[in-house]
PDB file of N, CA and C in Angstrom:
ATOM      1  N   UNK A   1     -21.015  17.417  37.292  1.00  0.00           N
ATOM      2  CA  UNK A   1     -20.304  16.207  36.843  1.00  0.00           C
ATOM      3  C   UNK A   1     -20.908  15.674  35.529  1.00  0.00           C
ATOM      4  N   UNK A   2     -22.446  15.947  35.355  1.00  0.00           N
ATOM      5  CA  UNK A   2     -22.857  15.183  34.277  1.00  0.00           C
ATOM      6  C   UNK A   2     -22.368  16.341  32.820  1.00  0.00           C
ATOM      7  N   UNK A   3     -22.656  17.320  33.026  1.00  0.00           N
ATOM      8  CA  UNK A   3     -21.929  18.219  32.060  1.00  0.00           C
ATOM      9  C   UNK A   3     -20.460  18.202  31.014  1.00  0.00           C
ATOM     10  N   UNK A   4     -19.485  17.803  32.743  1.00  0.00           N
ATOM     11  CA  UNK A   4     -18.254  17.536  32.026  1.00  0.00           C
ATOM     12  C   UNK A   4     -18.340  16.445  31.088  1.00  0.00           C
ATOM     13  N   UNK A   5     -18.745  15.579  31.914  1.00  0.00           N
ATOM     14  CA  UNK A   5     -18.787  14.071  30.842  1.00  0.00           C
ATOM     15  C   UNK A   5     -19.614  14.075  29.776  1.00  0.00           C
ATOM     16  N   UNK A   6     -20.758  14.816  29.288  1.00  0.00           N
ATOM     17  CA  UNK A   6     -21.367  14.747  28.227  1.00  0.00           C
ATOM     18  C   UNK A   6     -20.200  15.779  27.539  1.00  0.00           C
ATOM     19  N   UNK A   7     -19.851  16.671  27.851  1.00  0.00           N
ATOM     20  CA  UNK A   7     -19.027  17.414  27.151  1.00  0.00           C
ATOM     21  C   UNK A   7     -18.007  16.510  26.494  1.00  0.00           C
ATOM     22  N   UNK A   8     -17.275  15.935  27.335  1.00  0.00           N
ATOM     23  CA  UNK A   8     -15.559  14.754  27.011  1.00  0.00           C
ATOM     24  C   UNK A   8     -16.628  14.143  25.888  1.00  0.00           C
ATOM     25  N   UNK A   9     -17.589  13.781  25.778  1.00  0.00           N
ATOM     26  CA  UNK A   9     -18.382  11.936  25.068  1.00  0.00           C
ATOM     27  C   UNK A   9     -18.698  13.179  24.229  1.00  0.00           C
ATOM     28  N   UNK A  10     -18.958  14.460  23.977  1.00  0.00           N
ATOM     29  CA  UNK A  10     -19.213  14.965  22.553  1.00  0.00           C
ATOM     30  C   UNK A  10     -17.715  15.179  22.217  1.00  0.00           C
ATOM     31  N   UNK A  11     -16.826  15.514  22.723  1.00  0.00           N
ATOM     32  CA  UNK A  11     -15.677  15.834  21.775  1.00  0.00           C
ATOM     33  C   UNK A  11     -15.089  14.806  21.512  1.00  0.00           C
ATOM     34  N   UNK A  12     -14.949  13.569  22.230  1.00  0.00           N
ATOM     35  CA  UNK A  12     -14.747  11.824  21.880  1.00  0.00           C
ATOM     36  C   UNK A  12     -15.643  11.208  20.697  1.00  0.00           C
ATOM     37  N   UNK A  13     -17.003  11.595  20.571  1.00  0.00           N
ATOM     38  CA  UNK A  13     -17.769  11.419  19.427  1.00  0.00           C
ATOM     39  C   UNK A  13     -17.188  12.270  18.445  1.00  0.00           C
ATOM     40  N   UNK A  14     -16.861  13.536  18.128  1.00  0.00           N
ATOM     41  CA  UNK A  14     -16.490  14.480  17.133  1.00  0.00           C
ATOM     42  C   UNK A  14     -14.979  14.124  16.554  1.00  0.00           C
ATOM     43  N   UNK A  15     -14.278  13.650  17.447  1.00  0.00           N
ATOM     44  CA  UNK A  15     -13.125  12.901  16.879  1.00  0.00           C
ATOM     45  C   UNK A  15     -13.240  11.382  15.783  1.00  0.00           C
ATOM     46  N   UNK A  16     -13.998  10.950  16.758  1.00  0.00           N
ATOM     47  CA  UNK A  16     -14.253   9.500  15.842  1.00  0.00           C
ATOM     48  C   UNK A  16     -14.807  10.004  14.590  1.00  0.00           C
ATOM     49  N   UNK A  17     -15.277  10.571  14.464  1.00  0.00           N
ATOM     50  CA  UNK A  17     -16.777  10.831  13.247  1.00  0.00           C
ATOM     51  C   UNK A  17     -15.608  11.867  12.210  1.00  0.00           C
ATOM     52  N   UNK A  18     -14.738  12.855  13.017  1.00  0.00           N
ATOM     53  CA  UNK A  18     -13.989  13.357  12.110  1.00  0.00           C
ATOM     54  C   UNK A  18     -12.595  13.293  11.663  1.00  0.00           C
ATOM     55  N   UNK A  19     -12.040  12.096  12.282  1.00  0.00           N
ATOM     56  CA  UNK A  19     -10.488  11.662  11.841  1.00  0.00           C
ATOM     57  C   UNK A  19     -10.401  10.515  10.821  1.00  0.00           C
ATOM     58  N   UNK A  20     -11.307   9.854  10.392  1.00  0.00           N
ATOM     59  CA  UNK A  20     -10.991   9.082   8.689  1.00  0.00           C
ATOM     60  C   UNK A  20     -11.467   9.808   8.110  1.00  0.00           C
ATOM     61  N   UNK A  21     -12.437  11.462   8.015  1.00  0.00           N
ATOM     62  CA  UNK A  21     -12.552  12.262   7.175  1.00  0.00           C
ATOM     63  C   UNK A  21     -11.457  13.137   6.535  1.00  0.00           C
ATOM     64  N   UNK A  22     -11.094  13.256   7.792  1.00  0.00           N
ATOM     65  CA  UNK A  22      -9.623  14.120   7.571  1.00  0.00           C
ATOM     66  C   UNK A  22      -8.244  12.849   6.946  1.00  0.00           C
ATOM     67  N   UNK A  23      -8.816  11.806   7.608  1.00  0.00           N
ATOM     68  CA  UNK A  23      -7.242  11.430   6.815  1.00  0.00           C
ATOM     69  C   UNK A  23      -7.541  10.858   5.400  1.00  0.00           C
ATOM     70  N   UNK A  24      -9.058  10.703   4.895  1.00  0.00           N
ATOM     71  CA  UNK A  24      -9.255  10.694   3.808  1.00  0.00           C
ATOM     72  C   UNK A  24      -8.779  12.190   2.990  1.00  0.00           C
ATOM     73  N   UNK A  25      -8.803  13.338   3.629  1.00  0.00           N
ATOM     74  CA  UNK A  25      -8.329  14.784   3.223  1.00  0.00           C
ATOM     75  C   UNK A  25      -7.108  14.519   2.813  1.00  0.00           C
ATOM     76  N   UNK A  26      -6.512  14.027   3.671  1.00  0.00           N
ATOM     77  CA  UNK A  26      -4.814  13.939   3.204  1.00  0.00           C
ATOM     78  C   UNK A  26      -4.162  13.184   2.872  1.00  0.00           C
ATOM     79  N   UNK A  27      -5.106  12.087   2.408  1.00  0.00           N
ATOM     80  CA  UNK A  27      -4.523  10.862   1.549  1.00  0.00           C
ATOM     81  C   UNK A  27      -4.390  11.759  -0.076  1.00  0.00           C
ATOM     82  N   UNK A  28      -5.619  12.687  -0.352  1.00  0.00           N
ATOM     83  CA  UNK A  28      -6.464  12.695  -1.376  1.00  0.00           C
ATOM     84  C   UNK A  28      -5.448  13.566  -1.886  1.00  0.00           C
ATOM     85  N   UNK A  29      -4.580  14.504  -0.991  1.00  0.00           N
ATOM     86  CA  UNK A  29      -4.255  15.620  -0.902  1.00  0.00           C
ATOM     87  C   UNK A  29      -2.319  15.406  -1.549  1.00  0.00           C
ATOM     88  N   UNK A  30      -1.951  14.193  -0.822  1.00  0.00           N
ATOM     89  CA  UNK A  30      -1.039  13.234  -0.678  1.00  0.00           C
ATOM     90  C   UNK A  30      -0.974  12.826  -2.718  1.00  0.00           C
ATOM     91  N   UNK A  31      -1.793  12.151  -2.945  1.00  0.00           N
ATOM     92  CA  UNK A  31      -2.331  12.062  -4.474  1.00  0.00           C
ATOM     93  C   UNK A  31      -2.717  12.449  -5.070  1.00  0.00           C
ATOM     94  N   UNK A  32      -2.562  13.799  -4.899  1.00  0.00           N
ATOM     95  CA  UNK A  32      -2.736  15.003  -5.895  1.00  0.00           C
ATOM     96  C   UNK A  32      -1.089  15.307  -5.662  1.00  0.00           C
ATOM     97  N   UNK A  33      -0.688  15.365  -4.820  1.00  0.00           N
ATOM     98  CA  UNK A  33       0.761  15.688  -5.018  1.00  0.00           C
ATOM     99  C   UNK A  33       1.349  14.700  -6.073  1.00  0.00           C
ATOM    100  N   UNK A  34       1.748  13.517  -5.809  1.00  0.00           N
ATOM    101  CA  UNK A  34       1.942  12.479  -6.268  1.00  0.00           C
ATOM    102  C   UNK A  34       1.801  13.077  -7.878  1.00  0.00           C
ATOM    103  N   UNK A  35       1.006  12.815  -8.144  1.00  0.00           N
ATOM    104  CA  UNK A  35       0.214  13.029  -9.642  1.00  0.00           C
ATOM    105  C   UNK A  35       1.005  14.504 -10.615  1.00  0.00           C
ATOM    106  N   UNK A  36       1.359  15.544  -9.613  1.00  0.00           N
ATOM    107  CA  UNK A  36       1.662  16.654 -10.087  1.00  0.00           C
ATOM    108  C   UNK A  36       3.211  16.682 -10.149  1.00  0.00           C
ATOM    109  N   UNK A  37       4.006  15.203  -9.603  1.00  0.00           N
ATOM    110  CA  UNK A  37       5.149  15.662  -9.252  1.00  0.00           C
ATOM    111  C   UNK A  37       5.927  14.186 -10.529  1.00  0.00           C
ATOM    112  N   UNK A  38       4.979  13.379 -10.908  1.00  0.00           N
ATOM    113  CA  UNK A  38       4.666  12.167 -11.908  1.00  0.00           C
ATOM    114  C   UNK A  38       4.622  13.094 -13.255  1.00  0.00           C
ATOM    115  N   UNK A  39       3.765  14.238 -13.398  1.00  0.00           N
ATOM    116  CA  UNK A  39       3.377  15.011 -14.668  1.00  0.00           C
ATOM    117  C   UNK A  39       4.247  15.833 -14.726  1.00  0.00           C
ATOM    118  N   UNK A  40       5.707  16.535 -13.416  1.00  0.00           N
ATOM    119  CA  UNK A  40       6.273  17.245 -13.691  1.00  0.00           C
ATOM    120  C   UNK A  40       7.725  16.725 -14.591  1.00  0.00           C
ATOM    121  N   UNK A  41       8.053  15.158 -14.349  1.00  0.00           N
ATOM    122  CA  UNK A  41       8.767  14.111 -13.977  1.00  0.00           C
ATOM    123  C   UNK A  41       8.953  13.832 -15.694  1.00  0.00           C
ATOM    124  N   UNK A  42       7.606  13.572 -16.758  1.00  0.00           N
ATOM    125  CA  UNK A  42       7.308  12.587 -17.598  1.00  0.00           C
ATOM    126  C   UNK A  42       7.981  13.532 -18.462  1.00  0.00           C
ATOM    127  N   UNK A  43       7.438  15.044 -18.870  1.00  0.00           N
ATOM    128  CA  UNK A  43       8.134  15.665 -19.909  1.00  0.00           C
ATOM    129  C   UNK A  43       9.869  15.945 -19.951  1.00  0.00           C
ATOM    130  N   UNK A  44      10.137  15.635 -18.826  1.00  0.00           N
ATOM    131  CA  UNK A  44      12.064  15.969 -18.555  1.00  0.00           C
ATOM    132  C   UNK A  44      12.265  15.038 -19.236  1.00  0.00           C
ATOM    133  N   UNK A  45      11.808  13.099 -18.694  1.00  0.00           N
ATOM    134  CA  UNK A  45      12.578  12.369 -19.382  1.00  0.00           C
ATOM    135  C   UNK A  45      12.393  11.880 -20.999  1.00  0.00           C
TER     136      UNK A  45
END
């Protein structure tokens, strides 16, 4: 029993610690699009 639950409380810790990393990934990722689709945009008009 103590196994499972240290197991659940490490993958419950590994989430917290790694989901504003990741959604910092795809904000960043998000605004790089943005940026490339702004620079594709400027020379047409």
């Amino acid at each position: 029993m103590k196994t499972i639950s240290i197991f659940i409380l490490l993958i419950y810790w590994s989430i917290m610690i790694f989901a504003p990393v990741m959604s910092k990934d795809v904000k960043f990722g998000r605004a790089k699009l943005n940026q490339i689709k702004i620079v594709e945009i400027k020379p047409r008009s």
